[in-house]
C-alpha atoms as a PDB file:
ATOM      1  CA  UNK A   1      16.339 -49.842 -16.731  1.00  0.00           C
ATOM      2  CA  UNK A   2      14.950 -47.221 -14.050  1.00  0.00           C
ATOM      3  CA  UNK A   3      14.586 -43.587 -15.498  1.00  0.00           C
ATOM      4  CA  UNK A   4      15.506 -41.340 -12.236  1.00  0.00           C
ATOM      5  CA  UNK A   5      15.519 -38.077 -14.206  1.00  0.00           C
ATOM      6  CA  UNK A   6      18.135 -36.934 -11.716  1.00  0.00           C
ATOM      7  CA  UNK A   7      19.794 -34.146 -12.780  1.00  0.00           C
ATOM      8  CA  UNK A   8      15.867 -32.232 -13.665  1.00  0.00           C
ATOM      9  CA  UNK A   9      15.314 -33.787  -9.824  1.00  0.00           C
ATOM     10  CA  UNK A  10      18.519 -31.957  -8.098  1.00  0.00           C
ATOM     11  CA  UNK A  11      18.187 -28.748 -10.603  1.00  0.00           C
ATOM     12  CA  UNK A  12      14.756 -28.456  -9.006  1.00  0.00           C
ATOM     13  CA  UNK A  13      15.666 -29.668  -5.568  1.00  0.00           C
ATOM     14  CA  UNK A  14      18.626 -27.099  -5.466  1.00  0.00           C
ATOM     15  CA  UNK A  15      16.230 -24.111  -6.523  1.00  0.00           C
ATOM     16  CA  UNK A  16      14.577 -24.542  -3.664  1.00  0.00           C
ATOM     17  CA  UNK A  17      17.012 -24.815  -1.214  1.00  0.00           C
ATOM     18  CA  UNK A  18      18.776 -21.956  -2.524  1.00  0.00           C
ATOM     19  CA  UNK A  19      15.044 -19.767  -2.035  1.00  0.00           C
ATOM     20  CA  UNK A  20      15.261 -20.369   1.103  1.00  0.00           C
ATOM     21  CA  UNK A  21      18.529 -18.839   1.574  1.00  0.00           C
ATOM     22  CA  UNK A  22      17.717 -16.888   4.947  1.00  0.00           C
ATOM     23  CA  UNK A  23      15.517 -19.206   6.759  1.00  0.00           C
ATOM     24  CA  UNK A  24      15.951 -20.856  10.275  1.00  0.00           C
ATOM     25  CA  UNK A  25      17.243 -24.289  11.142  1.00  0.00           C
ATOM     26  CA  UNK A  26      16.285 -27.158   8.649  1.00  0.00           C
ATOM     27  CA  UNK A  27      14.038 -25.038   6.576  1.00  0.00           C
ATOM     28  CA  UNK A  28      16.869 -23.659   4.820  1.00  0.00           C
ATOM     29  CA  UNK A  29      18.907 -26.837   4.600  1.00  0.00           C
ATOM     30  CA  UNK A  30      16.076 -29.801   4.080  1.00  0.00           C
ATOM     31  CA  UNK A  31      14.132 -29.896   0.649  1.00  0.00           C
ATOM     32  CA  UNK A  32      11.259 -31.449   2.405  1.00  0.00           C
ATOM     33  CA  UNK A  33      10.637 -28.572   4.866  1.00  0.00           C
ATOM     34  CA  UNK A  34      12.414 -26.003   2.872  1.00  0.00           C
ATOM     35  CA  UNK A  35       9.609 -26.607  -0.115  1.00  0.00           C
ATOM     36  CA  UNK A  36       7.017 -25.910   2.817  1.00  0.00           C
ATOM     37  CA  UNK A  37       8.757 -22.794   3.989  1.00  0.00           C
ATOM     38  CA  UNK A  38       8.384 -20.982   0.630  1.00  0.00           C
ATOM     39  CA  UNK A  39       4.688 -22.298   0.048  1.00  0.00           C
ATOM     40  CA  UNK A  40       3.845 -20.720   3.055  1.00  0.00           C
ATOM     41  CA  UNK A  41       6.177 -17.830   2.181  1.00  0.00           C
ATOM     42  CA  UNK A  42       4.953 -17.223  -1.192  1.00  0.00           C
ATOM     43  CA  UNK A  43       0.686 -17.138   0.548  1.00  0.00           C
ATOM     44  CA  UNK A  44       1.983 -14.552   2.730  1.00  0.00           C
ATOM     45  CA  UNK A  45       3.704 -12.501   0.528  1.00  0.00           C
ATOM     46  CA  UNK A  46       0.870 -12.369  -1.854  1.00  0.00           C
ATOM     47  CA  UNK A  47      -1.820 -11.891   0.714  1.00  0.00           C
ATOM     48  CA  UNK A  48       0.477  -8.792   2.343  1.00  0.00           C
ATOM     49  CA  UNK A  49       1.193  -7.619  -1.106  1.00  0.00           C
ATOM     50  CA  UNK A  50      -2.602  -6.443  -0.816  1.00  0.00           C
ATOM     51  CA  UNK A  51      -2.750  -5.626   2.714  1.00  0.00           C
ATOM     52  CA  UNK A  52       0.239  -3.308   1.852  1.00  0.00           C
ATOM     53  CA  UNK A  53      -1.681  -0.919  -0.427  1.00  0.00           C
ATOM     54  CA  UNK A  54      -4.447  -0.857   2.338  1.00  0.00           C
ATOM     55  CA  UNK A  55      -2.350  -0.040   4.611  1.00  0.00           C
ATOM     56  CA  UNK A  56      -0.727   3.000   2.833  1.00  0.00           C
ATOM     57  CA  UNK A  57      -4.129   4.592   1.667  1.00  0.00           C
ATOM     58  CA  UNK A  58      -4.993   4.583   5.542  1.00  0.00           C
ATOM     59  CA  UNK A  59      -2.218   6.278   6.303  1.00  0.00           C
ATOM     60  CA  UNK A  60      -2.549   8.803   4.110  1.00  0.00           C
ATOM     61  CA  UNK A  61      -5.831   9.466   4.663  1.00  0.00           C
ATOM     62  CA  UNK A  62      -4.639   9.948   8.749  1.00  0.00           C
ATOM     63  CA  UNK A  63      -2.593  12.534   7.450  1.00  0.00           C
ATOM     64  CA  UNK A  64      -4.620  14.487   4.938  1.00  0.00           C
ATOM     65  CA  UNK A  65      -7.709  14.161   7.970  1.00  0.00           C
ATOM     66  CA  UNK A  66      -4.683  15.980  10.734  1.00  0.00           C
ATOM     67  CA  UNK A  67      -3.803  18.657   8.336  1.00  0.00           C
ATOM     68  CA  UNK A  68      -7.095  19.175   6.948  1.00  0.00           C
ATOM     69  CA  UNK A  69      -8.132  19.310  10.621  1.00  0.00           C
ATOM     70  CA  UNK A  70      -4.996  22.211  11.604  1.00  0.00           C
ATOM     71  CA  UNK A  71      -6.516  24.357   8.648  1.00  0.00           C
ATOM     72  CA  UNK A  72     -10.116  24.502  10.225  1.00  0.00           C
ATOM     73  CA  UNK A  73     -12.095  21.646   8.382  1.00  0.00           C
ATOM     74  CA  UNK A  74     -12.711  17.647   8.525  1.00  0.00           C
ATOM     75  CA  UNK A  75     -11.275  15.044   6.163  1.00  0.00           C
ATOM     76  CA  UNK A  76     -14.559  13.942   4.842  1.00  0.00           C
ATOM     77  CA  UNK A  77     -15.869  17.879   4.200  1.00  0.00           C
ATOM     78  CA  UNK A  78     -12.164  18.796   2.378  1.00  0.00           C
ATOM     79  CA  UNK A  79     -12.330  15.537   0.373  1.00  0.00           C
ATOM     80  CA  UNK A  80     -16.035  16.182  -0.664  1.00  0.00           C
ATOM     81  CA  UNK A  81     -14.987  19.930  -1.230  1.00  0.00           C
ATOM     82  CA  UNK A  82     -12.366  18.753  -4.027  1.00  0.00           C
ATOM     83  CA  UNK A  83     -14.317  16.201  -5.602  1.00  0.00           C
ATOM     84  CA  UNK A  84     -17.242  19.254  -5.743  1.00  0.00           C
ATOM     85  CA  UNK A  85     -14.321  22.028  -7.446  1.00  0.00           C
ATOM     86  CA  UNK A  86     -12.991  19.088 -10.106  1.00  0.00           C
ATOM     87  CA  UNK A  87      -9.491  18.656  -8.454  1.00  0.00           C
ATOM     88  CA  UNK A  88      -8.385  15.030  -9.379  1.00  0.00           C
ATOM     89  CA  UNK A  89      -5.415  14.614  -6.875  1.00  0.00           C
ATOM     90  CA  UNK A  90      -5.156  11.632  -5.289  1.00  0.00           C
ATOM     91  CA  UNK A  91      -4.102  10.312  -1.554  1.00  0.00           C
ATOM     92  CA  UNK A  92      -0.969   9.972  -1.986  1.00  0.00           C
ATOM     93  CA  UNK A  93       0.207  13.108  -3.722  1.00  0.00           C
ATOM     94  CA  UNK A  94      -2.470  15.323  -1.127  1.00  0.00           C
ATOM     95  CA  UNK A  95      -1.037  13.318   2.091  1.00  0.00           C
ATOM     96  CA  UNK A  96       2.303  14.276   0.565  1.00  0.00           C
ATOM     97  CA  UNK A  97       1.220  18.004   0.237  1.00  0.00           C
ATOM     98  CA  UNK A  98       0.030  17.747   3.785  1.00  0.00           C
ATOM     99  CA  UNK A  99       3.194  16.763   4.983  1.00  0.00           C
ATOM    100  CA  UNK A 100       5.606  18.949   2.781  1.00  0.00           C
ATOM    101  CA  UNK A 101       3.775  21.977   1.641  1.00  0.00           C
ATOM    102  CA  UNK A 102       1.664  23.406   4.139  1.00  0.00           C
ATOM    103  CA  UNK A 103       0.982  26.500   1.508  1.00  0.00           C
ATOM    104  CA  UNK A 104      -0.147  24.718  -1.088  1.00  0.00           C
ATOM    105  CA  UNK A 105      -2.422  22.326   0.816  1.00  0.00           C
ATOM    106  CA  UNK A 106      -4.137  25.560   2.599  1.00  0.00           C
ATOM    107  CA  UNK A 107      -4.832  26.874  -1.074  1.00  0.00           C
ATOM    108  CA  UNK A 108      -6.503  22.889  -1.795  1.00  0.00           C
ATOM    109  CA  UNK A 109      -8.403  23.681   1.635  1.00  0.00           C
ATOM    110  CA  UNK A 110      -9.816  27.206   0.516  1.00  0.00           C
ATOM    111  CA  UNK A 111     -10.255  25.692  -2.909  1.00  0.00           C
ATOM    112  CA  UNK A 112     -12.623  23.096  -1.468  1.00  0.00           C
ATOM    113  CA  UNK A 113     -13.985  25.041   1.092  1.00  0.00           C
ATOM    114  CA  UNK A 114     -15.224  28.050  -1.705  1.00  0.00           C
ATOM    115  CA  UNK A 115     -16.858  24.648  -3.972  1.00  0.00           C
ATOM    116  CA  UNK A 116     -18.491  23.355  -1.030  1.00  0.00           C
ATOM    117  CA  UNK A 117     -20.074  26.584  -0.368  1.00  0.00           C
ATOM    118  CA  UNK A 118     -21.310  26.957  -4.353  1.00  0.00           C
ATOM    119  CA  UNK A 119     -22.746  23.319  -4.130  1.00  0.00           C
ATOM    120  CA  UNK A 120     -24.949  24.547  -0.703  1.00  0.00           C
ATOM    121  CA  UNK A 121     -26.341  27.353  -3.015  1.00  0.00           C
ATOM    122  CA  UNK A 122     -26.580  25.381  -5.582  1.00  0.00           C
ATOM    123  CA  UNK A 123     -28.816  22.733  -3.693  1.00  0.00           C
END
């Protein structure tokens, strides 16, 4: 007697199908090319799942380097400047101070600025 293990076969068969819920043409009606879709799918999503964070830090870095640049200094010198005074805020929360809180990123500018100037005497 032939085993077909059918109902494991159309459980798996309809998993996929239903994945690609969304997709163009036959890839979200055909097993065949709907198993190919989400293969490729699935690469991209995990390769952009990295690019994503890249992404993000670059943008925040463009806008700590503009407002760093409105208050009179460069986004290398004011990131140097912090790491020099001990402050241990990172991108995101300084690109967000740049954007929100223009106060409280001109005190992180004179902050850096004043440890910058103590590491020159310093050296």
């Amino acid at each position: 007697m032939r085993v077909t293990n059918a109902p494991a076969s159309r459980k798996r068969r309809n998993r996929t199908i239903k994945a690609a819920k969304g997709f163009r043409l036959r890839r979200s009606k055909l097993y065949r090319y709907a198993a190919d879709a989400l293969d490729h799918g699935r690469q991209y999503a995990f390769r952009d799942r990295k690019t994503k964070k890249r992404n993000y830090r670059a943008l925040w870095q463009i806008r700590i380097n503009a407002a760093a640049r409105a208050a009179g200094t460069t986004y290398s010198r004011f990131i140097e400047g912090l790491k020099a005074a001990h402050v241990a805020l990172d991108r995101k929360v300084l690109a967000d101070l740049a954007a929100t809180d223009a106060s409280a990123f001109g005190e992180l500018v004179r902050i850096a600025s004043e440890a910058l100037k103590t590491k020159a005497a310093k050296a």
